[in-house]
PDB file of N, CA and C in Angstrom:
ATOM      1  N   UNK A   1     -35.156  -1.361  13.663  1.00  0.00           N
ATOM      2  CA  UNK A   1     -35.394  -2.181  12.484  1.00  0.00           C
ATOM      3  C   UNK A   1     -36.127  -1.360  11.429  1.00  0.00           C
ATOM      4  N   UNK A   2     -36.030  -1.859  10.167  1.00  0.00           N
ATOM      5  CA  UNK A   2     -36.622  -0.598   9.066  1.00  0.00           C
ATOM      6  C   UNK A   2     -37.905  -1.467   9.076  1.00  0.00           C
ATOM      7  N   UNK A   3     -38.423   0.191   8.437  1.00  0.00           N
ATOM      8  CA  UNK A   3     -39.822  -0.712   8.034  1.00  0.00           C
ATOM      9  C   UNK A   3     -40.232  -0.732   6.990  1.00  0.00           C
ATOM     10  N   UNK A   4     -39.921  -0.236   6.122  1.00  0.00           N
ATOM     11  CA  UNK A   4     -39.965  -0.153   4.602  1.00  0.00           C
ATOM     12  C   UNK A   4     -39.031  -1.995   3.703  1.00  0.00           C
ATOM     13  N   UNK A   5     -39.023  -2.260   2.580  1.00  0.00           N
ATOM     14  CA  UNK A   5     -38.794  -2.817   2.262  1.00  0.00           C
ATOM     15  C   UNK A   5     -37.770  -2.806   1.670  1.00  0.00           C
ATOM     16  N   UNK A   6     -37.581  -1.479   0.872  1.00  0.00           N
ATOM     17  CA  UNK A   6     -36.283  -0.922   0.646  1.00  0.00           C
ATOM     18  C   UNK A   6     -34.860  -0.928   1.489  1.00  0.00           C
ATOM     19  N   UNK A   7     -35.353  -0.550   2.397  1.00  0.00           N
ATOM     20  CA  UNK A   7     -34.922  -0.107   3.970  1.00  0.00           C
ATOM     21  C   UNK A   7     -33.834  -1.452   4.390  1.00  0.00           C
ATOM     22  N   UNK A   8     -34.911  -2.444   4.622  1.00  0.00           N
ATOM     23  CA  UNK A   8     -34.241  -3.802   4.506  1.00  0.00           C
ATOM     24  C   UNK A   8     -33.181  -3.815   3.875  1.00  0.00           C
ATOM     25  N   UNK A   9     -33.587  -3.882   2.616  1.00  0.00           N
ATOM     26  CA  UNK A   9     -32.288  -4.273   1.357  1.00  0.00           C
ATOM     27  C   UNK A   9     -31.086  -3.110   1.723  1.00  0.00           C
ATOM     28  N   UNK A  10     -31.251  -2.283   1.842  1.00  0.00           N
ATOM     29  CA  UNK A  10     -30.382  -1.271   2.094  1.00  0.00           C
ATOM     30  C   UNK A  10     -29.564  -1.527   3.519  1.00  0.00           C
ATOM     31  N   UNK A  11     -29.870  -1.832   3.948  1.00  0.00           N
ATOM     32  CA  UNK A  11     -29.360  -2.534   5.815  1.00  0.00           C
ATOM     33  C   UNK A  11     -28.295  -3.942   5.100  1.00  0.00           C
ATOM     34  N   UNK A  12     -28.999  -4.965   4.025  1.00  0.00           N
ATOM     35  CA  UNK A  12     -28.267  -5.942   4.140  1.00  0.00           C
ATOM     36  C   UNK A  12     -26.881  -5.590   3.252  1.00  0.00           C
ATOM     37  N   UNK A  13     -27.191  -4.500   1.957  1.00  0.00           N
ATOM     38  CA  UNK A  13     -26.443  -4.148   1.293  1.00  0.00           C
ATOM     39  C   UNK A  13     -25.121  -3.343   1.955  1.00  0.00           C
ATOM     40  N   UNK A  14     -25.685  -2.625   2.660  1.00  0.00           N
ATOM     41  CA  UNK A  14     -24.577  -2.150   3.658  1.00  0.00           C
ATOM     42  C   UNK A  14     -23.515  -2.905   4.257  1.00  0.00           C
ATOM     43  N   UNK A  15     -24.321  -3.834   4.938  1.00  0.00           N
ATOM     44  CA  UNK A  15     -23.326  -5.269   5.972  1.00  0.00           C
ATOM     45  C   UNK A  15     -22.510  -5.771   4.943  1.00  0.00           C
ATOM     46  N   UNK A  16     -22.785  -6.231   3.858  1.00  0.00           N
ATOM     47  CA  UNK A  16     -22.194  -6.882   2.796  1.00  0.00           C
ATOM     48  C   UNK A  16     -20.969  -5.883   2.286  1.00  0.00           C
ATOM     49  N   UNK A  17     -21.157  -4.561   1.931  1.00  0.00           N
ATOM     50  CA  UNK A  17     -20.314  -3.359   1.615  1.00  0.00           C
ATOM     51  C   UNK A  17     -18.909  -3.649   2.510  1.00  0.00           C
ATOM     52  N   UNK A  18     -19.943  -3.265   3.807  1.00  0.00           N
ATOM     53  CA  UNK A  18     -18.589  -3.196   4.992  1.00  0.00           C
ATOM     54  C   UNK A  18     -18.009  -3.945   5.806  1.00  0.00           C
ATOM     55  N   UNK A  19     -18.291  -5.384   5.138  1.00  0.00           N
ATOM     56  CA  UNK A  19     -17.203  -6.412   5.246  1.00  0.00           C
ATOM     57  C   UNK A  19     -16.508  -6.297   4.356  1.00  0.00           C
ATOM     58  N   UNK A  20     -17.074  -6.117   3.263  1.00  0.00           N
ATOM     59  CA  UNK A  20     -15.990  -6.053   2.109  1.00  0.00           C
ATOM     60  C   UNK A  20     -14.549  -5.190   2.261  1.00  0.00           C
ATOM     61  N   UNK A  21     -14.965  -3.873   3.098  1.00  0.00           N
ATOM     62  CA  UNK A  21     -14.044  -2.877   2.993  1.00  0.00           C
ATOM     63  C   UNK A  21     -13.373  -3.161   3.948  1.00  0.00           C
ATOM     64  N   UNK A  22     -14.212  -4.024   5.355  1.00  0.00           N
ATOM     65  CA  UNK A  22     -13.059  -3.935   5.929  1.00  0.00           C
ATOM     66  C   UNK A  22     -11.892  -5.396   5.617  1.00  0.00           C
ATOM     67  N   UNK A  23     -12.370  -5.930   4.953  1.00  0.00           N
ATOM     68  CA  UNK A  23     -11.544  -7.153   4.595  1.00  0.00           C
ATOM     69  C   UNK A  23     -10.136  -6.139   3.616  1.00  0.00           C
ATOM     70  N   UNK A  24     -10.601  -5.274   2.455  1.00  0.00           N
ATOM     71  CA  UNK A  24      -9.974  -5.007   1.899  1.00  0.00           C
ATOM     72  C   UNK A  24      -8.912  -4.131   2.726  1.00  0.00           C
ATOM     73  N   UNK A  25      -9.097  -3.345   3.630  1.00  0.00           N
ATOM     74  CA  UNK A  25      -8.605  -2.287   4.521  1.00  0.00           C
ATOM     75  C   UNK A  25      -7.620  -3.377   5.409  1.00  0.00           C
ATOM     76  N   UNK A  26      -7.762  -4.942   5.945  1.00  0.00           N
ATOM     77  CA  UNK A  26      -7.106  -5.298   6.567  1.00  0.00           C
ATOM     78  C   UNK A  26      -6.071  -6.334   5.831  1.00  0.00           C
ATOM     79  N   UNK A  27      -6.225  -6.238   4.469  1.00  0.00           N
ATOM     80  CA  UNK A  27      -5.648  -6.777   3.423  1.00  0.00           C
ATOM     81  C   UNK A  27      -4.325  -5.418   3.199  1.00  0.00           C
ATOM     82  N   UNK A  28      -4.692  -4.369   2.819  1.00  0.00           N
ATOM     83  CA  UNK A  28      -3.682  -3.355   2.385  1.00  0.00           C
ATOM     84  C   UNK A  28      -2.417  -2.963   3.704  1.00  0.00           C
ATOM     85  N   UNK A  29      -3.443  -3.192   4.813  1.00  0.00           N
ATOM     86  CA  UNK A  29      -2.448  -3.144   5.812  1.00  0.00           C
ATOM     87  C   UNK A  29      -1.129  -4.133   6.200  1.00  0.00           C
ATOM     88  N   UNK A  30      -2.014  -5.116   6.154  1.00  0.00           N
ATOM     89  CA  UNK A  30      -1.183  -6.606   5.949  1.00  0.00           C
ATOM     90  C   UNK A  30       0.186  -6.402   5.175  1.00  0.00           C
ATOM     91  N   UNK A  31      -0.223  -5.606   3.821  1.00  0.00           N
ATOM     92  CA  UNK A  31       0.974  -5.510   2.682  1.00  0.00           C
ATOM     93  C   UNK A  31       1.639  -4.373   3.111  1.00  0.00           C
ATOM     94  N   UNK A  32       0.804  -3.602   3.589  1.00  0.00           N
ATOM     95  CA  UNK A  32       2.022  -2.453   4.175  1.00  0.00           C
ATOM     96  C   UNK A  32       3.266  -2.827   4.977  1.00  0.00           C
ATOM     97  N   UNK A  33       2.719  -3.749   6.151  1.00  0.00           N
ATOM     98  CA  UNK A  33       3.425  -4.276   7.254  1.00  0.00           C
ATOM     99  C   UNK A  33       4.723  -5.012   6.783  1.00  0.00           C
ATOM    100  N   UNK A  34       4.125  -5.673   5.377  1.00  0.00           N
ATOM    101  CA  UNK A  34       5.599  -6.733   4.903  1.00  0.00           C
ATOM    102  C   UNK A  34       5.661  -5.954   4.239  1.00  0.00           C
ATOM    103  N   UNK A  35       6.427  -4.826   3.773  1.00  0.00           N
ATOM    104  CA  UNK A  35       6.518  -3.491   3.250  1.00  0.00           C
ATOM    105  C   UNK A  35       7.713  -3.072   3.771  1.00  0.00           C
ATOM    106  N   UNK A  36       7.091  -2.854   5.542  1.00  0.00           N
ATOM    107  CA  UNK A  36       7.970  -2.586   6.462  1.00  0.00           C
ATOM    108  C   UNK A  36       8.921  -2.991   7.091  1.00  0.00           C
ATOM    109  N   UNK A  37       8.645  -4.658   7.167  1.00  0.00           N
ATOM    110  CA  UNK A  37       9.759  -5.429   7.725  1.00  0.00           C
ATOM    111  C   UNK A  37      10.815  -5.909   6.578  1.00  0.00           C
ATOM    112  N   UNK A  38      10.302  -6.091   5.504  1.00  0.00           N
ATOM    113  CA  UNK A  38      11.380  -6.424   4.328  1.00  0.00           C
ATOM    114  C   UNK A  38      12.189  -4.973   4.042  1.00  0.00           C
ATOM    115  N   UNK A  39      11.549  -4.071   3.975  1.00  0.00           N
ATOM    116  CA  UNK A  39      12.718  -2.713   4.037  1.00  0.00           C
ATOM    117  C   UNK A  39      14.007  -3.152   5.232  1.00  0.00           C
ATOM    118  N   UNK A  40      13.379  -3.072   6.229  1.00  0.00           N
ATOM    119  CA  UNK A  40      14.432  -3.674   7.508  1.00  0.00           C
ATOM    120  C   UNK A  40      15.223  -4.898   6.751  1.00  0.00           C
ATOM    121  N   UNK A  41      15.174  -5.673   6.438  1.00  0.00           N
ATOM    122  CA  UNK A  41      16.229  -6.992   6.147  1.00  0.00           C
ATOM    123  C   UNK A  41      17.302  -6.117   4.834  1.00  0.00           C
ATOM    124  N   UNK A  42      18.295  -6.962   4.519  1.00  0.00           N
ATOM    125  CA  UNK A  42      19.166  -6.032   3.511  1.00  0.00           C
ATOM    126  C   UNK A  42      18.592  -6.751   2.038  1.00  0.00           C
ATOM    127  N   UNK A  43      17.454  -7.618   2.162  1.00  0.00           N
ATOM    128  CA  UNK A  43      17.070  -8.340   0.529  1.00  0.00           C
ATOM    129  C   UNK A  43      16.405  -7.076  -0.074  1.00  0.00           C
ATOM    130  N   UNK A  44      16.709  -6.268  -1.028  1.00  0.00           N
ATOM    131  CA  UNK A  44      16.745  -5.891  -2.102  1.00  0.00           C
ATOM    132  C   UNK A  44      15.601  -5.793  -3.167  1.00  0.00           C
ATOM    133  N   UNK A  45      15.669  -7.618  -3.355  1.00  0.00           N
ATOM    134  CA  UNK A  45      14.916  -8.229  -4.708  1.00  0.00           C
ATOM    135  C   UNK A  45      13.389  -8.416  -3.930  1.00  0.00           C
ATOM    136  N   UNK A  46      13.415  -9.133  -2.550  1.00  0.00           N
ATOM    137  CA  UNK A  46      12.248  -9.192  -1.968  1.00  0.00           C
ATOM    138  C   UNK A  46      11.405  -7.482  -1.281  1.00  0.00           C
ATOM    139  N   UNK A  47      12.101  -6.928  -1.263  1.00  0.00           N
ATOM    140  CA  UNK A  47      11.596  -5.338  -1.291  1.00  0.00           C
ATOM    141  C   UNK A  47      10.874  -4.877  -2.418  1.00  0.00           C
ATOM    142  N   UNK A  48      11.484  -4.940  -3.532  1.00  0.00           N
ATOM    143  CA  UNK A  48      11.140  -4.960  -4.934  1.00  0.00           C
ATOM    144  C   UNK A  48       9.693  -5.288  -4.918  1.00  0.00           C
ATOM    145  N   UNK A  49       9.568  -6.963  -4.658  1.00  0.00           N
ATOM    146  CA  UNK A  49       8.599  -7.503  -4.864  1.00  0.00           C
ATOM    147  C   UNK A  49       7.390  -7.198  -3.986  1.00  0.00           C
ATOM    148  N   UNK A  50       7.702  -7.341  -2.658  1.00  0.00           N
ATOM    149  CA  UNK A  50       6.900  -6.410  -1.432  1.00  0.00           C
ATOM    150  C   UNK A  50       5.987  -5.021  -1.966  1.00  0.00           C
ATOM    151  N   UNK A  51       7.052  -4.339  -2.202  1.00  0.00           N
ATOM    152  CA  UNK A  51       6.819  -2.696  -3.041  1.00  0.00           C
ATOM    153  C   UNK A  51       5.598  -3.203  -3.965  1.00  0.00           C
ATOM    154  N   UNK A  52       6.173  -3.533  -4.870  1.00  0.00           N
ATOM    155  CA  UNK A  52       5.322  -4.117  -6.069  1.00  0.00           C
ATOM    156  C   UNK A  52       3.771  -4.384  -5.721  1.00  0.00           C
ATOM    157  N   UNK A  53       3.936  -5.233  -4.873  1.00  0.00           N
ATOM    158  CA  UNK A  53       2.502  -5.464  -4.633  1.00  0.00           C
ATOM    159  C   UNK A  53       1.698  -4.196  -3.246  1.00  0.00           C
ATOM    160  N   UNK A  54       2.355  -4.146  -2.766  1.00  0.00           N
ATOM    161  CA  UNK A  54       1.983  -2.516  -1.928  1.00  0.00           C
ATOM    162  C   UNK A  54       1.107  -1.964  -3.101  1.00  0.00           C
ATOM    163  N   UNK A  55       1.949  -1.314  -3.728  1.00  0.00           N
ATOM    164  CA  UNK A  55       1.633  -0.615  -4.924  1.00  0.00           C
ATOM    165  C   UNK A  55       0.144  -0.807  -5.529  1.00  0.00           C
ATOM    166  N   UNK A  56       0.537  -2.036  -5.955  1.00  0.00           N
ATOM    167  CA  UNK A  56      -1.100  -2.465  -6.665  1.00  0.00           C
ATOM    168  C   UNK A  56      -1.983  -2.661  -5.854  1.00  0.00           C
ATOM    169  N   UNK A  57      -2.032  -3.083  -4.687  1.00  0.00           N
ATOM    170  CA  UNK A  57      -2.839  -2.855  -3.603  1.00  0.00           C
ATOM    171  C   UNK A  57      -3.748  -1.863  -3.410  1.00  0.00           C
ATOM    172  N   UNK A  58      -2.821  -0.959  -2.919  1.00  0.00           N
ATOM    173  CA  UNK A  58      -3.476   0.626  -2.762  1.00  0.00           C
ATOM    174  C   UNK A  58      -3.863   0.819  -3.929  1.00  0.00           C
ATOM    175  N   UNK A  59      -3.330   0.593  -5.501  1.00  0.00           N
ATOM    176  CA  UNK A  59      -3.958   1.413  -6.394  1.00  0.00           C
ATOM    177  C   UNK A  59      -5.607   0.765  -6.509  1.00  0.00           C
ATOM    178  N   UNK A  60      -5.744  -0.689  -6.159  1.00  0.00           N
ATOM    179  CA  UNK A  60      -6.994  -1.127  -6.197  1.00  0.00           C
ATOM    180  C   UNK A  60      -8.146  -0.762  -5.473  1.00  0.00           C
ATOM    181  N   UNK A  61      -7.397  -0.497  -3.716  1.00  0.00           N
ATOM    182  CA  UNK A  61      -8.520  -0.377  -3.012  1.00  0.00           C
ATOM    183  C   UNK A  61      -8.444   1.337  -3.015  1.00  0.00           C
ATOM    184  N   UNK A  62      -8.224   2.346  -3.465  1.00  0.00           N
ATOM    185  CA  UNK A  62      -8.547   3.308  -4.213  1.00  0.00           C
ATOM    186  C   UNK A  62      -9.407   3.061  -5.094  1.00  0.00           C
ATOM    187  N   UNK A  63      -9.352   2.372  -6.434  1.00  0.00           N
ATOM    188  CA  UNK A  63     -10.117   2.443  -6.889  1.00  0.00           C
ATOM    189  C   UNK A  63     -11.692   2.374  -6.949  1.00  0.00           C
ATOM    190  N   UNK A  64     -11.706   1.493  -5.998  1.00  0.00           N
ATOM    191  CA  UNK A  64     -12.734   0.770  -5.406  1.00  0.00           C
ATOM    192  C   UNK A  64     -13.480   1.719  -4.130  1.00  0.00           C
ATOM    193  N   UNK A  65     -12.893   2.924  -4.174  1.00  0.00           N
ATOM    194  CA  UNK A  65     -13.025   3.701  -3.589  1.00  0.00           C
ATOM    195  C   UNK A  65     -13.239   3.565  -1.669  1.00  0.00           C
ATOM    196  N   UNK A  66     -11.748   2.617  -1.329  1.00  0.00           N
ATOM    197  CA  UNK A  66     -12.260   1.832   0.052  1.00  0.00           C
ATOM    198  C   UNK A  66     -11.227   2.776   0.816  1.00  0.00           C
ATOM    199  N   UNK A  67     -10.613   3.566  -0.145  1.00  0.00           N
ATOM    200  CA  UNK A  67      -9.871   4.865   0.555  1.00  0.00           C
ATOM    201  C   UNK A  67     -10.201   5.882  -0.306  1.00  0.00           C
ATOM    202  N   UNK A  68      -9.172   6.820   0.318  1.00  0.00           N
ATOM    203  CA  UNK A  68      -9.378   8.384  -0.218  1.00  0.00           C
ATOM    204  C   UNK A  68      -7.910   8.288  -1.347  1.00  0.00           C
ATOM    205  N   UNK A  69      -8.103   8.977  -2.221  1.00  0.00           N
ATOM    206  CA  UNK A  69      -6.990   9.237  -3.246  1.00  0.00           C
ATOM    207  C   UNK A  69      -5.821  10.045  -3.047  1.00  0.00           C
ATOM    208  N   UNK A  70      -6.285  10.901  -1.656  1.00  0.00           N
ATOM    209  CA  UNK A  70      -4.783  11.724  -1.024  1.00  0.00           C
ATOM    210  C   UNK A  70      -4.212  10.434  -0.201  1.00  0.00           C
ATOM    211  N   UNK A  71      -4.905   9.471   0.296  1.00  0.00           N
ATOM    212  CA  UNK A  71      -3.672   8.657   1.204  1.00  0.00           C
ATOM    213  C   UNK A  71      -3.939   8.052   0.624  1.00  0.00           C
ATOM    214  N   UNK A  72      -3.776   7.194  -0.484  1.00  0.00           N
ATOM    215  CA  UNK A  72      -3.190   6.559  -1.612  1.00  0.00           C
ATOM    216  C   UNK A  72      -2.422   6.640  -1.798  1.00  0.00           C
ATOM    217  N   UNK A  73      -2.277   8.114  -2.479  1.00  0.00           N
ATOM    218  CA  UNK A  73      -1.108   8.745  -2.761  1.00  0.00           C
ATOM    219  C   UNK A  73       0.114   9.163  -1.786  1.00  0.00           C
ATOM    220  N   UNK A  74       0.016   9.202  -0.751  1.00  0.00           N
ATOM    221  CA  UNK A  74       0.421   9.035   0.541  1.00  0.00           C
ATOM    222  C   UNK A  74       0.939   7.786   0.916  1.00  0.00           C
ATOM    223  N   UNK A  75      -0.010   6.609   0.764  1.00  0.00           N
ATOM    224  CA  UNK A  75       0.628   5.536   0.572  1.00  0.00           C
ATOM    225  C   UNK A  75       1.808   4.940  -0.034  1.00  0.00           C
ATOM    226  N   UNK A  76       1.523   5.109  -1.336  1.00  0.00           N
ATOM    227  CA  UNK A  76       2.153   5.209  -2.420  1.00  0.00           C
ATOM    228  C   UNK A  76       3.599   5.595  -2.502  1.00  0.00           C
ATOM    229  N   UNK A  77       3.803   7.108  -2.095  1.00  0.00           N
ATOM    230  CA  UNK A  77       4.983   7.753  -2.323  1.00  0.00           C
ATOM    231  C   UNK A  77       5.796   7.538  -0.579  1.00  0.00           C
ATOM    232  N   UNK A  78       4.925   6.693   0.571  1.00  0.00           N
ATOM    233  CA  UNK A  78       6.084   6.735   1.423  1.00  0.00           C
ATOM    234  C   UNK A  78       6.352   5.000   0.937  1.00  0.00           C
ATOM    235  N   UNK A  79       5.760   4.128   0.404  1.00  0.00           N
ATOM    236  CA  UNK A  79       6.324   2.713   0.107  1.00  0.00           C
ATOM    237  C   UNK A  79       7.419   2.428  -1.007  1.00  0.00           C
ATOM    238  N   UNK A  80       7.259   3.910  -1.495  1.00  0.00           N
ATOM    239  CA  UNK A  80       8.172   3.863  -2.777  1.00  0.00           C
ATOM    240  C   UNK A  80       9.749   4.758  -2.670  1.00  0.00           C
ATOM    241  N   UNK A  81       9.521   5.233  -1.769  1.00  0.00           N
ATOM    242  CA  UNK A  81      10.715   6.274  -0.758  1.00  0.00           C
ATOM    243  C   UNK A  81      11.293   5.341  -0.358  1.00  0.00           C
ATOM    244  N   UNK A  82      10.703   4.091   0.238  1.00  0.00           N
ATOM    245  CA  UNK A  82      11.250   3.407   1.024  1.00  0.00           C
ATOM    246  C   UNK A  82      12.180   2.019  -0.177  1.00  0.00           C
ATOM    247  N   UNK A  83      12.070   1.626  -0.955  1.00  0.00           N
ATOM    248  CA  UNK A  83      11.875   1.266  -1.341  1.00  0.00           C
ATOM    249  C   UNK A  83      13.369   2.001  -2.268  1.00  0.00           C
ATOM    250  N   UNK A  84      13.457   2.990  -2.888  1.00  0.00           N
ATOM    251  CA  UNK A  84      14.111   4.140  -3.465  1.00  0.00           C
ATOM    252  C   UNK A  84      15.363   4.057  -2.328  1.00  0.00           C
ATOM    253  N   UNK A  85      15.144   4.309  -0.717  1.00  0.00           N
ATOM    254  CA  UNK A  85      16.402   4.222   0.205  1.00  0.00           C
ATOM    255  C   UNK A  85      17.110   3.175   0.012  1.00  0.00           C
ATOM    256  N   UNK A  86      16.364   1.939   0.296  1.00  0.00           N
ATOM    257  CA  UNK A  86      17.238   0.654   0.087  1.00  0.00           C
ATOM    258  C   UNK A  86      17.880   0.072  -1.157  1.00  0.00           C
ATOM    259  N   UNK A  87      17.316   0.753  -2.561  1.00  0.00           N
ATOM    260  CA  UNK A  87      18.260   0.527  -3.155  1.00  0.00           C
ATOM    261  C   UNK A  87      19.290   0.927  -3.619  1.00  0.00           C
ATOM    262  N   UNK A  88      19.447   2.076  -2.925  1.00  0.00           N
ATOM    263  CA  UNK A  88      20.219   3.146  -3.143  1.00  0.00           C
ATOM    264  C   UNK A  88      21.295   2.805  -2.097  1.00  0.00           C
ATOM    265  N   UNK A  89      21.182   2.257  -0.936  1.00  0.00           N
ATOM    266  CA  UNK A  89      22.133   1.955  -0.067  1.00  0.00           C
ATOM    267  C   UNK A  89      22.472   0.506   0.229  1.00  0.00           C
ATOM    268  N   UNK A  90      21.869  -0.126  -1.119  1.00  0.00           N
ATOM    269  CA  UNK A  90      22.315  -1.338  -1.786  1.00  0.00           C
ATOM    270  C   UNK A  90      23.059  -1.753  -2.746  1.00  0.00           C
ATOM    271  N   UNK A  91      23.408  -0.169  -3.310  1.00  0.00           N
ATOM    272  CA  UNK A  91      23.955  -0.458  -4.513  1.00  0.00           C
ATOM    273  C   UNK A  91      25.457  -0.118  -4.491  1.00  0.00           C
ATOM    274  N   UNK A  92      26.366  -0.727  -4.841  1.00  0.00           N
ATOM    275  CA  UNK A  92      27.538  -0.380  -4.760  1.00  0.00           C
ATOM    276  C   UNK A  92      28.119   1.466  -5.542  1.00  0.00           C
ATOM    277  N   UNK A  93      27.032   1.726  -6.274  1.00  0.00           N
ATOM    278  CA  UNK A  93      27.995   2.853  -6.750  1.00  0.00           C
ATOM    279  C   UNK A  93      27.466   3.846  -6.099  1.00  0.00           C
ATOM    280  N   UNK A  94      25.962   3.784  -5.042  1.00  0.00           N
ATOM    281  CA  UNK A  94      25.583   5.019  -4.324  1.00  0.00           C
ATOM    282  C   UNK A  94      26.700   4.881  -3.601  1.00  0.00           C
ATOM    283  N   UNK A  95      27.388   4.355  -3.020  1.00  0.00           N
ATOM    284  CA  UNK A  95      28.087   4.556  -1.551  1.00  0.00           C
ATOM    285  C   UNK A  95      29.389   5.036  -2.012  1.00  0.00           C
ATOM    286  N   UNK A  96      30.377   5.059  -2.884  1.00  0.00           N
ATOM    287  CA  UNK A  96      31.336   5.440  -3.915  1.00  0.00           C
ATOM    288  C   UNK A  96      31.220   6.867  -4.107  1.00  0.00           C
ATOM    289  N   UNK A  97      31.594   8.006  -3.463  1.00  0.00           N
ATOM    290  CA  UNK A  97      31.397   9.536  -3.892  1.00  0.00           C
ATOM    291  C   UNK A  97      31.945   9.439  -5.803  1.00  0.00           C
ATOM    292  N   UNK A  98      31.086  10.298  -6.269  1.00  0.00           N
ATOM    293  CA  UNK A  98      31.418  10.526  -7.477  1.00  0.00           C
ATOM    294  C   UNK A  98      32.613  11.969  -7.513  1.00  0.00           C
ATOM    295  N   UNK A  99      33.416  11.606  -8.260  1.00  0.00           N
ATOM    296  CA  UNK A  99      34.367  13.097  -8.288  1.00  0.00           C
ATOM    297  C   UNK A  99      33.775  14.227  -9.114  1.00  0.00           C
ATOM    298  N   UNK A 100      33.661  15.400  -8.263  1.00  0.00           N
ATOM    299  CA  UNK A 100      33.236  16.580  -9.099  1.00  0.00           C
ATOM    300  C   UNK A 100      34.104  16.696 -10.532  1.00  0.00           C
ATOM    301  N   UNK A 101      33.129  17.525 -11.079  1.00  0.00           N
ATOM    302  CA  UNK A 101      34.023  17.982 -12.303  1.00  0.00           C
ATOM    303  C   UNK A 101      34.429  19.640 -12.605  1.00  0.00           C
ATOM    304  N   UNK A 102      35.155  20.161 -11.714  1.00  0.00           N
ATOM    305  CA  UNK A 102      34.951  21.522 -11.417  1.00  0.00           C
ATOM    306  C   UNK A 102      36.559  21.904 -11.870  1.00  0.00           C
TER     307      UNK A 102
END
């Protein structure tokens, strides 16, 4: 137990911190997860929207500094890969070879 008075406040400020983070940390995961399973289904528009909020997610709890800015970015560019596959193998003219022009 502290013995200072400071000490205290600093103990409760902490507890308060790291609920916060981990609420936020089990929040971003959450969105990752429906991230993951809507990539799996062939909806498109609900990927979109999934993505979308992925996105702002991570960019928040980055900001907030409840991660690091390399797996953010990490985050980021594999939800958006994913995201980039399915619509690409959603779309009728990816699957259509284009004719060279040679």
């Amino acid at each position: 137990m502290p013995n200072v008075k400071s000490a205290e406040k600093r103990v409760r400020t902490n507890e308060k911190r790291r609920l916060r983070n981990r609420a936020a940390k089990a929040a971003l995961k959450t969105v990752l997860k429906r991230v993951a399973t809507t990539a799996q289904s062939a909806d498109a528009e609900a990927l979109k929207a999934a993505a979308q909020t992925a996105l702002r997610v991570i960019g928040k709890t980055k900001s907030k500094g409840i991660i690091n800015r390399r797996r953010a970015a990490r985050l980021q560019s594999r939800v958006q890969k994913k995201l980039n596959q399915a619509l690409a193998a959603s779309s009728p003219a990816a699957s259509s070879p284009t004719p060279s022009a040679s």
